[in-house]
C-alpha atoms as a PDB file:
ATOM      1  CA  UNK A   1    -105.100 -28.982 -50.149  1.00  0.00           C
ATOM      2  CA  UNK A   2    -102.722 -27.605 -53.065  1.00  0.00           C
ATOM      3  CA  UNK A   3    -100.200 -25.687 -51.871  1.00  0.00           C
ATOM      4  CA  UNK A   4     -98.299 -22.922 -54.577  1.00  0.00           C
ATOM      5  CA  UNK A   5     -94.627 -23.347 -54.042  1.00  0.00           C
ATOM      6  CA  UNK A   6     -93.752 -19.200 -54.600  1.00  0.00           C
ATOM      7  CA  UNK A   7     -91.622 -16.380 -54.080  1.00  0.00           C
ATOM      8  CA  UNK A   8     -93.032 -14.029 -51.198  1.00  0.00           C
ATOM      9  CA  UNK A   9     -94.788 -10.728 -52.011  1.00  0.00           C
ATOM     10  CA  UNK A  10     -92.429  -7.681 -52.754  1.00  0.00           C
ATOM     11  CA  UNK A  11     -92.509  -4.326 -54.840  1.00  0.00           C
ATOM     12  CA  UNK A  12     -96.017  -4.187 -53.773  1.00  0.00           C
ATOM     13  CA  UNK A  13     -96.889  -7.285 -55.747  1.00  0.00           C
ATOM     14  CA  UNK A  14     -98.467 -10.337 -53.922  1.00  0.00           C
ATOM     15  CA  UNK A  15     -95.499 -11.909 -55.341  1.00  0.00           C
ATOM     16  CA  UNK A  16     -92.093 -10.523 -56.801  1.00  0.00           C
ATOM     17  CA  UNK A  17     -92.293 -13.405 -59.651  1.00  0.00           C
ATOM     18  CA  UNK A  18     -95.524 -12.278 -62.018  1.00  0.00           C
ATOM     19  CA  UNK A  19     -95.233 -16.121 -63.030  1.00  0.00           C
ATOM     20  CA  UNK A  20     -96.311 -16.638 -59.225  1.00  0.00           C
ATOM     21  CA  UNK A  21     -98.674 -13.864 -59.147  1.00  0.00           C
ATOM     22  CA  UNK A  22    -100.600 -15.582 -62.389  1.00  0.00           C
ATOM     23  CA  UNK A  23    -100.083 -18.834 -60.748  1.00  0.00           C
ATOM     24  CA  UNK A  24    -102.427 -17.317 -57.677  1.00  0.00           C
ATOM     25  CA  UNK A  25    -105.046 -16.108 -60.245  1.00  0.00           C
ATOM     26  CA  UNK A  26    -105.693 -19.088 -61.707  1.00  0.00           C
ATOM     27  CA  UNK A  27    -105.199 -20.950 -58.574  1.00  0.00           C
ATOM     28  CA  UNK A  28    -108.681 -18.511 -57.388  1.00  0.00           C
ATOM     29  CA  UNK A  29    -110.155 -18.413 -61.193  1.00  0.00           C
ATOM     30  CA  UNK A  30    -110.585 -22.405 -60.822  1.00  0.00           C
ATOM     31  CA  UNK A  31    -112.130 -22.042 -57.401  1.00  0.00           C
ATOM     32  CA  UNK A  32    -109.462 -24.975 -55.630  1.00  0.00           C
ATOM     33  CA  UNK A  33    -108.792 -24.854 -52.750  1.00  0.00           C
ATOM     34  CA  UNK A  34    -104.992 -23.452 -52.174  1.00  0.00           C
ATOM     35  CA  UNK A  35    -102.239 -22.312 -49.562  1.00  0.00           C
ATOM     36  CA  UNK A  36     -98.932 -20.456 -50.290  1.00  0.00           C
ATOM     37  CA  UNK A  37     -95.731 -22.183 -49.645  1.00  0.00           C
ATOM     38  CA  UNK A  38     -93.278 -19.184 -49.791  1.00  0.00           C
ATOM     39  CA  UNK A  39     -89.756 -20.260 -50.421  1.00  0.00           C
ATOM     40  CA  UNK A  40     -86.437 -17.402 -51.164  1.00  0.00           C
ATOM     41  CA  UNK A  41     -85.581 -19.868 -53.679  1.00  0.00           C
ATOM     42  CA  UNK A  42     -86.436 -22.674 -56.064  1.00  0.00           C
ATOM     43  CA  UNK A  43     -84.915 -25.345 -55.551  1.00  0.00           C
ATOM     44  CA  UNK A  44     -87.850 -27.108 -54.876  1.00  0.00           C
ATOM     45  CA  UNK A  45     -88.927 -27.204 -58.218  1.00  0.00           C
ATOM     46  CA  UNK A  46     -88.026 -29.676 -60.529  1.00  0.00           C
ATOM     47  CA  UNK A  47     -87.346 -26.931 -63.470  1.00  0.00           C
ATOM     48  CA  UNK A  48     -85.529 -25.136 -60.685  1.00  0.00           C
ATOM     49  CA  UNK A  49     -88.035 -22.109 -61.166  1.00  0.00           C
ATOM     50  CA  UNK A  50     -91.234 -21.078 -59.588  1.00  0.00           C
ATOM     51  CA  UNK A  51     -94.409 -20.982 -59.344  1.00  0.00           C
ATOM     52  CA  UNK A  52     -94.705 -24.956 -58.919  1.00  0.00           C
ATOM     53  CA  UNK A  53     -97.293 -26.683 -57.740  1.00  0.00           C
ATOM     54  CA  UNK A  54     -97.603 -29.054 -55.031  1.00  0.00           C
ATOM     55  CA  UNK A  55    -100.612 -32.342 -55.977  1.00  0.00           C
ATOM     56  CA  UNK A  56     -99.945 -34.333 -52.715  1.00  0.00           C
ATOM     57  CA  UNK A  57     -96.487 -36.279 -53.622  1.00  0.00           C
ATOM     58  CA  UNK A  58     -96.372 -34.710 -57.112  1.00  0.00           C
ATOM     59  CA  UNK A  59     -95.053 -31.234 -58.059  1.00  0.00           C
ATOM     60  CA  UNK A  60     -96.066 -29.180 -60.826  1.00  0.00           C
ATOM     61  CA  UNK A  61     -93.304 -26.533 -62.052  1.00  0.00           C
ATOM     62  CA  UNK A  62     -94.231 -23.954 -64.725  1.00  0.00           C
ATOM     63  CA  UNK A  63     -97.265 -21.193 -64.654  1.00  0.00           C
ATOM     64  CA  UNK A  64     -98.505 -23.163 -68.033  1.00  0.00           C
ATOM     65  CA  UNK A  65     -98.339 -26.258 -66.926  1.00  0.00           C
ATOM     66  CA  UNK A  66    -100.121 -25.306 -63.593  1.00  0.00           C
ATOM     67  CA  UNK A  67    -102.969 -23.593 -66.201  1.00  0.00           C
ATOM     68  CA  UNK A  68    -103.137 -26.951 -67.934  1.00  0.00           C
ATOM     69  CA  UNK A  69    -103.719 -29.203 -64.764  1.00  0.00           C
ATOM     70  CA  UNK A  70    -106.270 -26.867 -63.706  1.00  0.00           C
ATOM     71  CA  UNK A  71    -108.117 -27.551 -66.966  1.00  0.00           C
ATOM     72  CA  UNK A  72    -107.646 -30.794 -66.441  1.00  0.00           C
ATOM     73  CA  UNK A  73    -109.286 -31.099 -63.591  1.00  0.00           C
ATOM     74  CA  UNK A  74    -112.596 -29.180 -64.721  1.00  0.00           C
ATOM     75  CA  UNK A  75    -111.368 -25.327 -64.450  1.00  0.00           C
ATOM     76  CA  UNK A  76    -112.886 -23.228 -67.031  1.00  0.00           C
ATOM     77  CA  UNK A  77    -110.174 -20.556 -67.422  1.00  0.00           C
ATOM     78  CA  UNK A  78    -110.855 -18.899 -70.974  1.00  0.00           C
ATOM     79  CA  UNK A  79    -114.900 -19.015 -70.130  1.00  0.00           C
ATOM     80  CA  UNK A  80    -117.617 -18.719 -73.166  1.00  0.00           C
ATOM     81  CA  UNK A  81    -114.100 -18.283 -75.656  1.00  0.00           C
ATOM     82  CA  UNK A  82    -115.037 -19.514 -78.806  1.00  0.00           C
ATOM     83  CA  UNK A  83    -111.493 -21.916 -80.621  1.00  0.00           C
ATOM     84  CA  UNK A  84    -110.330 -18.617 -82.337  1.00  0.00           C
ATOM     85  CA  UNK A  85    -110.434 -16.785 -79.072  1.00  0.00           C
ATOM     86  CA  UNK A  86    -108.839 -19.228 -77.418  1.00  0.00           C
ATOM     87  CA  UNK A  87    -105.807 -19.295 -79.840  1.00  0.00           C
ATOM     88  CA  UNK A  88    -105.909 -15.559 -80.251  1.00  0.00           C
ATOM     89  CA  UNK A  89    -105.520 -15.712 -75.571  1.00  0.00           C
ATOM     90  CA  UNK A  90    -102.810 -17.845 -76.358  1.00  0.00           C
ATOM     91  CA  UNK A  91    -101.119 -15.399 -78.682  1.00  0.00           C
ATOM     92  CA  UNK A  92    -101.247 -12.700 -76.205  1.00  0.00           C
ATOM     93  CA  UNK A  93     -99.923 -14.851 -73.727  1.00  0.00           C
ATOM     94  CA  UNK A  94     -96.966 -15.486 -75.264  1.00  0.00           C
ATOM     95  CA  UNK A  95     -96.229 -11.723 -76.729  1.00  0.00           C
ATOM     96  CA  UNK A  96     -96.967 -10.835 -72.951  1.00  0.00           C
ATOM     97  CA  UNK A  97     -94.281 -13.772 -71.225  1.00  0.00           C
ATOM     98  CA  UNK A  98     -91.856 -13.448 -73.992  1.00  0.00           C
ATOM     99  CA  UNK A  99     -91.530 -10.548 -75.264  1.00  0.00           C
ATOM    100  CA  UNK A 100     -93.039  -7.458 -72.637  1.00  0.00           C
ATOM    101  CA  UNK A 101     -91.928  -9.076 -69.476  1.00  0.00           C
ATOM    102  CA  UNK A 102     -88.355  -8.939 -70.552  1.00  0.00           C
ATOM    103  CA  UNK A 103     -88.952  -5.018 -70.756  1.00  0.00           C
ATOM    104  CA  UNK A 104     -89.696  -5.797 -67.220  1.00  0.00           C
ATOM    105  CA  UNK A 105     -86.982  -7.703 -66.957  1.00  0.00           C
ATOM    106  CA  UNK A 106     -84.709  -5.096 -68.165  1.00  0.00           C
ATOM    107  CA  UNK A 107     -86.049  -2.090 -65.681  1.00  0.00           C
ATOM    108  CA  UNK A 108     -85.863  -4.213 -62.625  1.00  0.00           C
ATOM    109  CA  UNK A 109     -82.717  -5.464 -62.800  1.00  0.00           C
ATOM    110  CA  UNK A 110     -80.711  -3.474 -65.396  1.00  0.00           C
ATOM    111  CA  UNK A 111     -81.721  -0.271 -64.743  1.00  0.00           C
ATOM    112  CA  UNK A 112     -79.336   1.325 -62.177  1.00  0.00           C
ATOM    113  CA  UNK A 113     -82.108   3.247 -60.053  1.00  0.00           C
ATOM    114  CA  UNK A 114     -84.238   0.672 -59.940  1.00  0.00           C
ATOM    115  CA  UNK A 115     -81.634  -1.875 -59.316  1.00  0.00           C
ATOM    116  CA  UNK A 116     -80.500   0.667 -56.295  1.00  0.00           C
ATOM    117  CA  UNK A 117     -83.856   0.103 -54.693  1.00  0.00           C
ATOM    118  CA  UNK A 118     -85.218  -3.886 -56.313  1.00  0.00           C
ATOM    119  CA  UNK A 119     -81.975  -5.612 -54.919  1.00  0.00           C
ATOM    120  CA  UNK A 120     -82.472  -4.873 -51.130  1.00  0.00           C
ATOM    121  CA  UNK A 121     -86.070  -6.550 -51.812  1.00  0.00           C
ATOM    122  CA  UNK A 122     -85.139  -9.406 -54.015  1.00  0.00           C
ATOM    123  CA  UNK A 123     -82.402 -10.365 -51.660  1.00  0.00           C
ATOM    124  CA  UNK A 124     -83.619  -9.613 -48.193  1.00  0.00           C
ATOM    125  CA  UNK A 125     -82.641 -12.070 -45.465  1.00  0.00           C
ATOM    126  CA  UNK A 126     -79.615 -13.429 -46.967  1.00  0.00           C
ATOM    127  CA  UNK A 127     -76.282 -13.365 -45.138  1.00  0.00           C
ATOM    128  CA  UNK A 128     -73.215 -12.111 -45.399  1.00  0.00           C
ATOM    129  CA  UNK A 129     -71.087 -12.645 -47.254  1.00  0.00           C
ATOM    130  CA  UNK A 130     -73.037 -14.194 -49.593  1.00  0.00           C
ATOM    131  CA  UNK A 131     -75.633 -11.326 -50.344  1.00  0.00           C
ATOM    132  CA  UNK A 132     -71.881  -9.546 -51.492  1.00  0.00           C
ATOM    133  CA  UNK A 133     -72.233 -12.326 -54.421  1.00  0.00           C
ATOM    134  CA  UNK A 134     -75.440 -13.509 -55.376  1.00  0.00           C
ATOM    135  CA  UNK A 135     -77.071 -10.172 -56.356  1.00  0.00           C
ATOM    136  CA  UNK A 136     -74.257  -9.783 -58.740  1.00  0.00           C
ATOM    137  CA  UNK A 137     -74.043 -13.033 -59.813  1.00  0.00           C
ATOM    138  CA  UNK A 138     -78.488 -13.757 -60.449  1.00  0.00           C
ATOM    139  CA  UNK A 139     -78.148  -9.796 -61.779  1.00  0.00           C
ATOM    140  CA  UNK A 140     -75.739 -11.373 -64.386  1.00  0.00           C
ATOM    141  CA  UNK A 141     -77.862 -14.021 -65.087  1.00  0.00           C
ATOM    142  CA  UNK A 142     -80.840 -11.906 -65.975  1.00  0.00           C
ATOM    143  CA  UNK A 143     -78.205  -9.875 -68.379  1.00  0.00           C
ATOM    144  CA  UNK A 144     -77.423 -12.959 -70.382  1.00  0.00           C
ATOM    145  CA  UNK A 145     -80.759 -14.278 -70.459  1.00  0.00           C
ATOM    146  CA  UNK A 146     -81.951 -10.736 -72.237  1.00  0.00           C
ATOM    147  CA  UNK A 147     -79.768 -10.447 -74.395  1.00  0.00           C
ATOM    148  CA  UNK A 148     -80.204 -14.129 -75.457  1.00  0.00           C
ATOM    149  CA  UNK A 149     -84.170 -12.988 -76.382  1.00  0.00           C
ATOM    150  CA  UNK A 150     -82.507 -10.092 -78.013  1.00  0.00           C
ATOM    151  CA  UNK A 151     -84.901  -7.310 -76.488  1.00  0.00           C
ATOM    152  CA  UNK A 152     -81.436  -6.041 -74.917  1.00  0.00           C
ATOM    153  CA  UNK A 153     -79.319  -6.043 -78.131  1.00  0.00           C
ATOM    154  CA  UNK A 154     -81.413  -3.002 -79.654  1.00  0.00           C
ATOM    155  CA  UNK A 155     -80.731   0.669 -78.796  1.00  0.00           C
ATOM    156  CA  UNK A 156     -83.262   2.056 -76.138  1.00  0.00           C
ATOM    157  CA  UNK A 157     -85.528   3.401 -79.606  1.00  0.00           C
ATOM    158  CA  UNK A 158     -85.551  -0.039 -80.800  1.00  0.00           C
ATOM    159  CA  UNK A 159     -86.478  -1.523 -77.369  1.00  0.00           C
ATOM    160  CA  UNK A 160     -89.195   0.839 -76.913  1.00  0.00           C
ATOM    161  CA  UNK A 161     -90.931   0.280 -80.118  1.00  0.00           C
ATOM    162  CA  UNK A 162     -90.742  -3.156 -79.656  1.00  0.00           C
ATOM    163  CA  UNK A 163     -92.613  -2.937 -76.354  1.00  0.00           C
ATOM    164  CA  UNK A 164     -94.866  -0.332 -77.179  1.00  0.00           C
ATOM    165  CA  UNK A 165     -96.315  -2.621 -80.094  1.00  0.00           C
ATOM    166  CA  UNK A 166     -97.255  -4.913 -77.280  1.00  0.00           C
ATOM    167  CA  UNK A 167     -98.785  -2.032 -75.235  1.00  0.00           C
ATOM    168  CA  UNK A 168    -100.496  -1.480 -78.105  1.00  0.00           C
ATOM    169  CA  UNK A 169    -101.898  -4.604 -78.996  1.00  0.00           C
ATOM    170  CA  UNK A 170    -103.164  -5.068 -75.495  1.00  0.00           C
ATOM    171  CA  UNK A 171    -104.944  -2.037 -75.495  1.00  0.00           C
ATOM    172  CA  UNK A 172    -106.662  -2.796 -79.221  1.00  0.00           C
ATOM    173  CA  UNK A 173    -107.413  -6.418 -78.065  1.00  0.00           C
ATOM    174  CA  UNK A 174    -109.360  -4.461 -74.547  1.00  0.00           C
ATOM    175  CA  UNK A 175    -110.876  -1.723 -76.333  1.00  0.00           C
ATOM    176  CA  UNK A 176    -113.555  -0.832 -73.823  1.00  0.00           C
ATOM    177  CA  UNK A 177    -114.214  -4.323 -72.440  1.00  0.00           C
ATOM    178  CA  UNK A 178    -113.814  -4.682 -68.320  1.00  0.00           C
ATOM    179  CA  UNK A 179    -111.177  -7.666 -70.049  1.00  0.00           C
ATOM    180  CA  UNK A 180    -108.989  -8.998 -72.642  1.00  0.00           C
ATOM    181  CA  UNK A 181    -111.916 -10.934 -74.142  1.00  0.00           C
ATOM    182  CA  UNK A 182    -115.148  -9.476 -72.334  1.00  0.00           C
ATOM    183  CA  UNK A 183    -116.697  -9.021 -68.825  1.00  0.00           C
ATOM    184  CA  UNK A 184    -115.056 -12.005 -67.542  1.00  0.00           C
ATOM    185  CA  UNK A 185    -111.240 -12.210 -66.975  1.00  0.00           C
ATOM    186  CA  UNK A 186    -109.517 -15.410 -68.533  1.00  0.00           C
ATOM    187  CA  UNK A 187    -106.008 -17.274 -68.164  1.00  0.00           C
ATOM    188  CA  UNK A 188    -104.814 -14.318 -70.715  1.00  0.00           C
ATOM    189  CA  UNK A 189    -105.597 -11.745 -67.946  1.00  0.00           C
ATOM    190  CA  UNK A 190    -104.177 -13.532 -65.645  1.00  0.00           C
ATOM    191  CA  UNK A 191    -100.927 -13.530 -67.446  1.00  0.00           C
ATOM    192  CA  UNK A 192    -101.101  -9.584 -68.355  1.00  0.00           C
ATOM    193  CA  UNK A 193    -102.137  -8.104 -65.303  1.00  0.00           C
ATOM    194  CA  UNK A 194     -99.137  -9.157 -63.283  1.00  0.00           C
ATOM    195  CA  UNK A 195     -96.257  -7.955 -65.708  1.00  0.00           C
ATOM    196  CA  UNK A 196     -98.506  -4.884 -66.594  1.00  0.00           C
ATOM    197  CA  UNK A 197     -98.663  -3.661 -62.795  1.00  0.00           C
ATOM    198  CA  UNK A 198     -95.123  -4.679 -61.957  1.00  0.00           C
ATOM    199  CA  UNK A 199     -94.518  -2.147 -64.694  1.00  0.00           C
ATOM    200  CA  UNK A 200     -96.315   0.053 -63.068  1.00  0.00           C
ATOM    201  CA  UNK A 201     -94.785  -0.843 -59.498  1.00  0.00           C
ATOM    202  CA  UNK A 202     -91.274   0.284 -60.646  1.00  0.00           C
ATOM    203  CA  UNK A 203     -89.532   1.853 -57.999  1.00  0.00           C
ATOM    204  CA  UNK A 204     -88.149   4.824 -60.479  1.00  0.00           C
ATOM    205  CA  UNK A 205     -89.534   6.495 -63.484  1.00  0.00           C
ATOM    206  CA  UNK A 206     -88.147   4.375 -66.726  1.00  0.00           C
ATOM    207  CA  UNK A 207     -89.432   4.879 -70.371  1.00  0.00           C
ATOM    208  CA  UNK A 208     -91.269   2.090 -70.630  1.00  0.00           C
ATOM    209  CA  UNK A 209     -93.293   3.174 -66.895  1.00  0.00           C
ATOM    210  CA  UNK A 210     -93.757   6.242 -68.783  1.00  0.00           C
ATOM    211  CA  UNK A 211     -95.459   5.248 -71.728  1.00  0.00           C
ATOM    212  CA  UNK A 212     -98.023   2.762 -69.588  1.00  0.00           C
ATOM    213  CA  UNK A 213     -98.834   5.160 -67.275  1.00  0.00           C
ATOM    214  CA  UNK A 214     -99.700   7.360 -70.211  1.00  0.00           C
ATOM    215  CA  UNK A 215    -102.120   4.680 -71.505  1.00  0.00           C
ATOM    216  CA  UNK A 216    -105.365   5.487 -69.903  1.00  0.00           C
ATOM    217  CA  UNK A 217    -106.955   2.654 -70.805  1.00  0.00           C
ATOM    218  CA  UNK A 218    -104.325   0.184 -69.680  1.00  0.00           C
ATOM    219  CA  UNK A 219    -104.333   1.848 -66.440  1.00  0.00           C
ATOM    220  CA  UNK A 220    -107.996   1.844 -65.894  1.00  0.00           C
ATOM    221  CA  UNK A 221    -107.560  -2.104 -66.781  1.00  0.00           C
ATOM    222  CA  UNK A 222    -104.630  -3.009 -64.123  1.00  0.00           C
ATOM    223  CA  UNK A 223    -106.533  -0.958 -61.429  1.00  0.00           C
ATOM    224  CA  UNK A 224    -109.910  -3.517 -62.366  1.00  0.00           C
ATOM    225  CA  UNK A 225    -107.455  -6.213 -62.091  1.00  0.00           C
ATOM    226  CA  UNK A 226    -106.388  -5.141 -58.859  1.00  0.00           C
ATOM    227  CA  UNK A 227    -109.649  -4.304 -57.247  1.00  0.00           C
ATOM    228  CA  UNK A 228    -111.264  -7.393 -58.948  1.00  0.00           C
ATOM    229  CA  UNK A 229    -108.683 -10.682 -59.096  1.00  0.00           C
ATOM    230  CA  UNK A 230    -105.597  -9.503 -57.445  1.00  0.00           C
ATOM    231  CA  UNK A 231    -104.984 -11.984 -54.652  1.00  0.00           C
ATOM    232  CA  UNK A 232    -103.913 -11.296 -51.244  1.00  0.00           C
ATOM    233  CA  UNK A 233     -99.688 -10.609 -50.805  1.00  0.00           C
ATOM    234  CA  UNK A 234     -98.628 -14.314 -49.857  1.00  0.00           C
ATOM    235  CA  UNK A 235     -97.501 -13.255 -46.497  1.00  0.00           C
ATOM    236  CA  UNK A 236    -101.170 -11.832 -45.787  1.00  0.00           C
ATOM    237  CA  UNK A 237    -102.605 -14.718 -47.646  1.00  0.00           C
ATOM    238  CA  UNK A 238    -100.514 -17.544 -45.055  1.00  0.00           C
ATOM    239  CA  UNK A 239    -101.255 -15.079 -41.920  1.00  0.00           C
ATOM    240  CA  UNK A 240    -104.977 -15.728 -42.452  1.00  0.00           C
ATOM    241  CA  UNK A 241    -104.728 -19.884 -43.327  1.00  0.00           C
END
């Protein structure tokens, strides 16, 4: 059986990575069989970040590179997509990973009232004195790495109307469709979903929370998402293998 080498579920997320969340949907969307290995960090992986995948001896590190072995192996995860579709998913997926989720990025970790209430979840079980340090030190990790996209270098106006093009385009590319690209969810809503309802999980009211929440039609999506592909919190998902 495959086993998904992932952080546990936290901030009411079956996992507090979305790149482990999407991992999960696909992992269901190709109908394999799967179990969770839940691990506080990923050193397991050879890209030392998670999700990775676990083929018998052979480990699989990266969301996109999991999506890619699946379709190797006969998944259809962008079903009845014509080749313009498919590159048009792609798009999205990468406005979504590399641009919106560091908004995400931002408001979890940068944010002080979020941080206030993220950090005790993100960091539960370590030790001390080490949970003294390595809040501060992964927190300052997360700075560097946004402001080395550049989402972080604008004023908050600039930030915002960067993000809120990519609210924007999601919500043109749904229109009134159940998904991205019709009545069946593809690999581009299992990318969306997860960063769009971490949004929405914030702890504390931010901007960017704000002007999602005030998206109707976004909303009405995540909640379909939720009801429809969400899988199981990883803890609930190992209590019942």
């Amino acid at each position: 059986m495959l086993k998904l080498i992932t952080f546990p579920a936290g901030l009411n997320e079956p996992s507090m990575s979305p790149f482990c969340t999407k991992a999960m949907i696909l992992l269901n969307m190709s109908g394999q069989h799967w179990q969770p290995e839940i691990v506080s960090t990923p050193t397991l992986s050879p890209t030392k970040k998670l999700p990775a995948l676990r083929v018998g001896d052979r480990i699989i590190p990266d969301s996109n590179q999991i999506l890619a072995w699946l379709e190797q192996n006969g998944a259809k995860l962008f079903p009845r997509l014509s080749e313009a579709e498919k590159t048009q998913a792609h798009m999205l997926i990468r406005m979504v990973e590399e641009n919106l989720r560091y908004g995400l990025l931002h408001d979890r970790w940068l944010d002080a009232g979020n941080w206030g209430q993220v950090r005790p979840v993100l960091f539960k079980g370590i030790p001390w004195p080490v949970s003294a340090v390595v809040p501060r030190v992964v927190r300052n990790q997360v700075r560097q790495a946004t402001l080395a996209q550049g989402l972080t270098r604008l004023p908050e106006a600039g930030r915002l109307s960067n993000l809120g093009a990519d609210l924007e385009a999601l919500t043109m590319q749904l229109g009134d469709q159940p998904y991205l690209f019709g009545d069946q969810p593809c690999a581009a809503d299992a990318s969306a979903l997860p960063v769009l309802s971490s949004i929405d999980n914030l702890p504390k009211q931010t901007p960017l929370r704000r002007m999602l929440r005030e998206n109707t039609g976004l909303m009405r999506y995540i909640e379909r998402g939720r009801a429809e592909i969400y899988p199981a919190p990883v803890s609930a998902i190992s209590a019942a293998a």
